[in-house]
C-alpha atoms as a PDB file:
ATOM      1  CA  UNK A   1       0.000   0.000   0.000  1.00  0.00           C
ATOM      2  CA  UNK A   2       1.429   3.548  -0.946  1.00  0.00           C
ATOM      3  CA  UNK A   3       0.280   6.297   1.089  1.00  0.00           C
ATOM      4  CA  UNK A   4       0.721   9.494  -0.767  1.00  0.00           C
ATOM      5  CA  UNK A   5       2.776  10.488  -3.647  1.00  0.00           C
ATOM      6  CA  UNK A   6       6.013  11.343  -1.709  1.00  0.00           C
ATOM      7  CA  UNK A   7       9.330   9.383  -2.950  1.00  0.00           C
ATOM      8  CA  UNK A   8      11.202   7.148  -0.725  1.00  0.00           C
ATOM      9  CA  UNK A   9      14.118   9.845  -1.162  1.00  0.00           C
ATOM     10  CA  UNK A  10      12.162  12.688   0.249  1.00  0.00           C
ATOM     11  CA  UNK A  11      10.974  10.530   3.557  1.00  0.00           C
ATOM     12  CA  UNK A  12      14.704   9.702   3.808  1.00  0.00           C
ATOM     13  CA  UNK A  13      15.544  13.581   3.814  1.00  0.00           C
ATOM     14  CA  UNK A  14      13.176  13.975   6.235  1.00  0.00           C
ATOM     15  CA  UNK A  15      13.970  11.210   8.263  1.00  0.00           C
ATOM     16  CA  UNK A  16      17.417  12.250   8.174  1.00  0.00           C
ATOM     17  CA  UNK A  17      16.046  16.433   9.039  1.00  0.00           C
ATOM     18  CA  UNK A  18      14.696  14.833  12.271  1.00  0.00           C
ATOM     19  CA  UNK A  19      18.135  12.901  13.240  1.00  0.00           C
ATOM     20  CA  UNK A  20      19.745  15.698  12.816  1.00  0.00           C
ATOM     21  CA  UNK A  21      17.604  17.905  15.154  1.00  0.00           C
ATOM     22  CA  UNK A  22      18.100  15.433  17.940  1.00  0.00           C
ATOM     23  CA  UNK A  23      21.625  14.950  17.020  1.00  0.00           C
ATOM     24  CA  UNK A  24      21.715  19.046  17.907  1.00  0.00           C
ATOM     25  CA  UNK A  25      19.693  19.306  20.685  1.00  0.00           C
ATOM     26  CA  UNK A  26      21.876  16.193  22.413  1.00  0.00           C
ATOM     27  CA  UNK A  27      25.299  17.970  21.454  1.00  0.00           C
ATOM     28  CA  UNK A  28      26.164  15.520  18.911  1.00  0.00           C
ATOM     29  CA  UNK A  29      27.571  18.120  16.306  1.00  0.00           C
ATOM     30  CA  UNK A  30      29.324  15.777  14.432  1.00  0.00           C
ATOM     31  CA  UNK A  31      26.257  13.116  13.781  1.00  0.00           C
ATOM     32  CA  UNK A  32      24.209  15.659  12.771  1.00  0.00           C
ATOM     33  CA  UNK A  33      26.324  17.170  10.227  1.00  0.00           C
ATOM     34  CA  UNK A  34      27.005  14.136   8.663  1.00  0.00           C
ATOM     35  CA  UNK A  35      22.587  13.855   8.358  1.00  0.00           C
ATOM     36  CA  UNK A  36      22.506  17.532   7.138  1.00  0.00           C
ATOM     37  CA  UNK A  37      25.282  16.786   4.825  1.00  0.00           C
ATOM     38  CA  UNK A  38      23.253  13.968   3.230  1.00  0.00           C
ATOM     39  CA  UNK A  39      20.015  16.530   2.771  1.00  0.00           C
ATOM     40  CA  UNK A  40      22.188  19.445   1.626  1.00  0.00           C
ATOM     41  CA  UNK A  41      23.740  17.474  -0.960  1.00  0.00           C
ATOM     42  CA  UNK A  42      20.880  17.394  -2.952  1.00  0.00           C
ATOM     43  CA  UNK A  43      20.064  19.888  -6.136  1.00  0.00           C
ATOM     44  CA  UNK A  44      16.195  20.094  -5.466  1.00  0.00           C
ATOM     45  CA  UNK A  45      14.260  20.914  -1.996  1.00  0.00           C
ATOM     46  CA  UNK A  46      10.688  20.728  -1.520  1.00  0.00           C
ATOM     47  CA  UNK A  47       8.445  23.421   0.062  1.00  0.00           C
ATOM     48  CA  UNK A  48       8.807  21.127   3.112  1.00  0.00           C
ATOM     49  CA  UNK A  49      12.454  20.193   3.694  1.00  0.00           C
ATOM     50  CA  UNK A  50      13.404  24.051   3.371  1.00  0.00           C
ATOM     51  CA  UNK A  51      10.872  24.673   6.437  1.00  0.00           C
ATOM     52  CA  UNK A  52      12.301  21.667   8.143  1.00  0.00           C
ATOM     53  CA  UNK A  53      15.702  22.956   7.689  1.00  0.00           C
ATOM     54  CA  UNK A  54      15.021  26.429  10.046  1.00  0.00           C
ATOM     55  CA  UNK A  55      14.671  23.701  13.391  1.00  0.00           C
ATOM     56  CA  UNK A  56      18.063  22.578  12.672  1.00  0.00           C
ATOM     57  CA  UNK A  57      19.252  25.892  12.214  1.00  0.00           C
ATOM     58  CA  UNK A  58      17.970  27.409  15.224  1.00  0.00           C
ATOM     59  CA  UNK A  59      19.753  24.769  16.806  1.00  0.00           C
ATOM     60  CA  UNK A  60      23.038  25.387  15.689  1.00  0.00           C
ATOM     61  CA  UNK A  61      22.275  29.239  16.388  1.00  0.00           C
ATOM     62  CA  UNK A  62      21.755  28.943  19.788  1.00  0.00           C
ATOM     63  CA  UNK A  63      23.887  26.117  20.476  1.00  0.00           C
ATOM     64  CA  UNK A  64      27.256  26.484  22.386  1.00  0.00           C
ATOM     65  CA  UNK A  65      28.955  25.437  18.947  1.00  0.00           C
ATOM     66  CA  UNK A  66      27.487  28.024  16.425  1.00  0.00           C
ATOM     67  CA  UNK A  67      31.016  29.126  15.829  1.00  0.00           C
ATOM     68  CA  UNK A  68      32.903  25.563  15.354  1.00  0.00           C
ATOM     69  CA  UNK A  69      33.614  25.506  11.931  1.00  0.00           C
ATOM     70  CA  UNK A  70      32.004  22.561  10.529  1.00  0.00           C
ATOM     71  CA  UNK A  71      28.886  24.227  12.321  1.00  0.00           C
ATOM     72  CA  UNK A  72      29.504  27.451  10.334  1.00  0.00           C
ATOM     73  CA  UNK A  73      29.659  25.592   6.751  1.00  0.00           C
ATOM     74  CA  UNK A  74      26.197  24.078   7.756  1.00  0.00           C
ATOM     75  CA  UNK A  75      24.554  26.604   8.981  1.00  0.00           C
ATOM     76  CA  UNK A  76      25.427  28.953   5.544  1.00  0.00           C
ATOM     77  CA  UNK A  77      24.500  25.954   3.391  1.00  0.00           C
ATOM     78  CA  UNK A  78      21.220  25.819   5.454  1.00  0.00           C
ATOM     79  CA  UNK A  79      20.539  29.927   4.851  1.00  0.00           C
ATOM     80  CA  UNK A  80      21.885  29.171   0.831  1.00  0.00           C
ATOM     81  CA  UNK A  81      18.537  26.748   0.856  1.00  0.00           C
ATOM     82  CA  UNK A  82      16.213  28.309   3.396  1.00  0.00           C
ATOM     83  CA  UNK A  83      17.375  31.990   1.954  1.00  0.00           C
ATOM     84  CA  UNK A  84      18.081  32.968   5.666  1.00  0.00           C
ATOM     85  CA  UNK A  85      20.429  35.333   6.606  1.00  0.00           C
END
């Protein structure tokens, strides 16, 4: 049974949106850039993974490593997407 015309590669980006944002939230930069990574490394974003992407972002914002600097190169690949600044 299919439920809804999403691909199996969007669910994985948002699977992999919502790992991240625990990832963040626990402290665990490194995980989570490696899931972010795997979303950003796309050419196309939905409607939906662009508003996911502002959780994760927020996160790193806030978070005690906003200026480590695999952190940084996320966070501007996130506001290239989101069109954050």
């Amino acid at each position: 049974m299919v439920h809804g015309t999403r691909s199996p590669r969007l669910h994985a980006a948002h699977l992999d949106l919502y790992l991240a944002t625990a990832y963040l939230a626990s402290g665990e930069v490194s995980a989570a850039g490696r899931k972010l990574a795997a979303v950003l490394g796309t050419d196309r974003y939905t409607a939906s993974i662009t508003i996911r992407l502002r959780k994760p972002d927020t996160l790193i914002d806030s978070g005690p490593y906003r200026d480590s600097w695999p952190v940084v190169d996320l966070r501007e690949h996130i506001h290239e997407v989101t069109g954050r600044t």
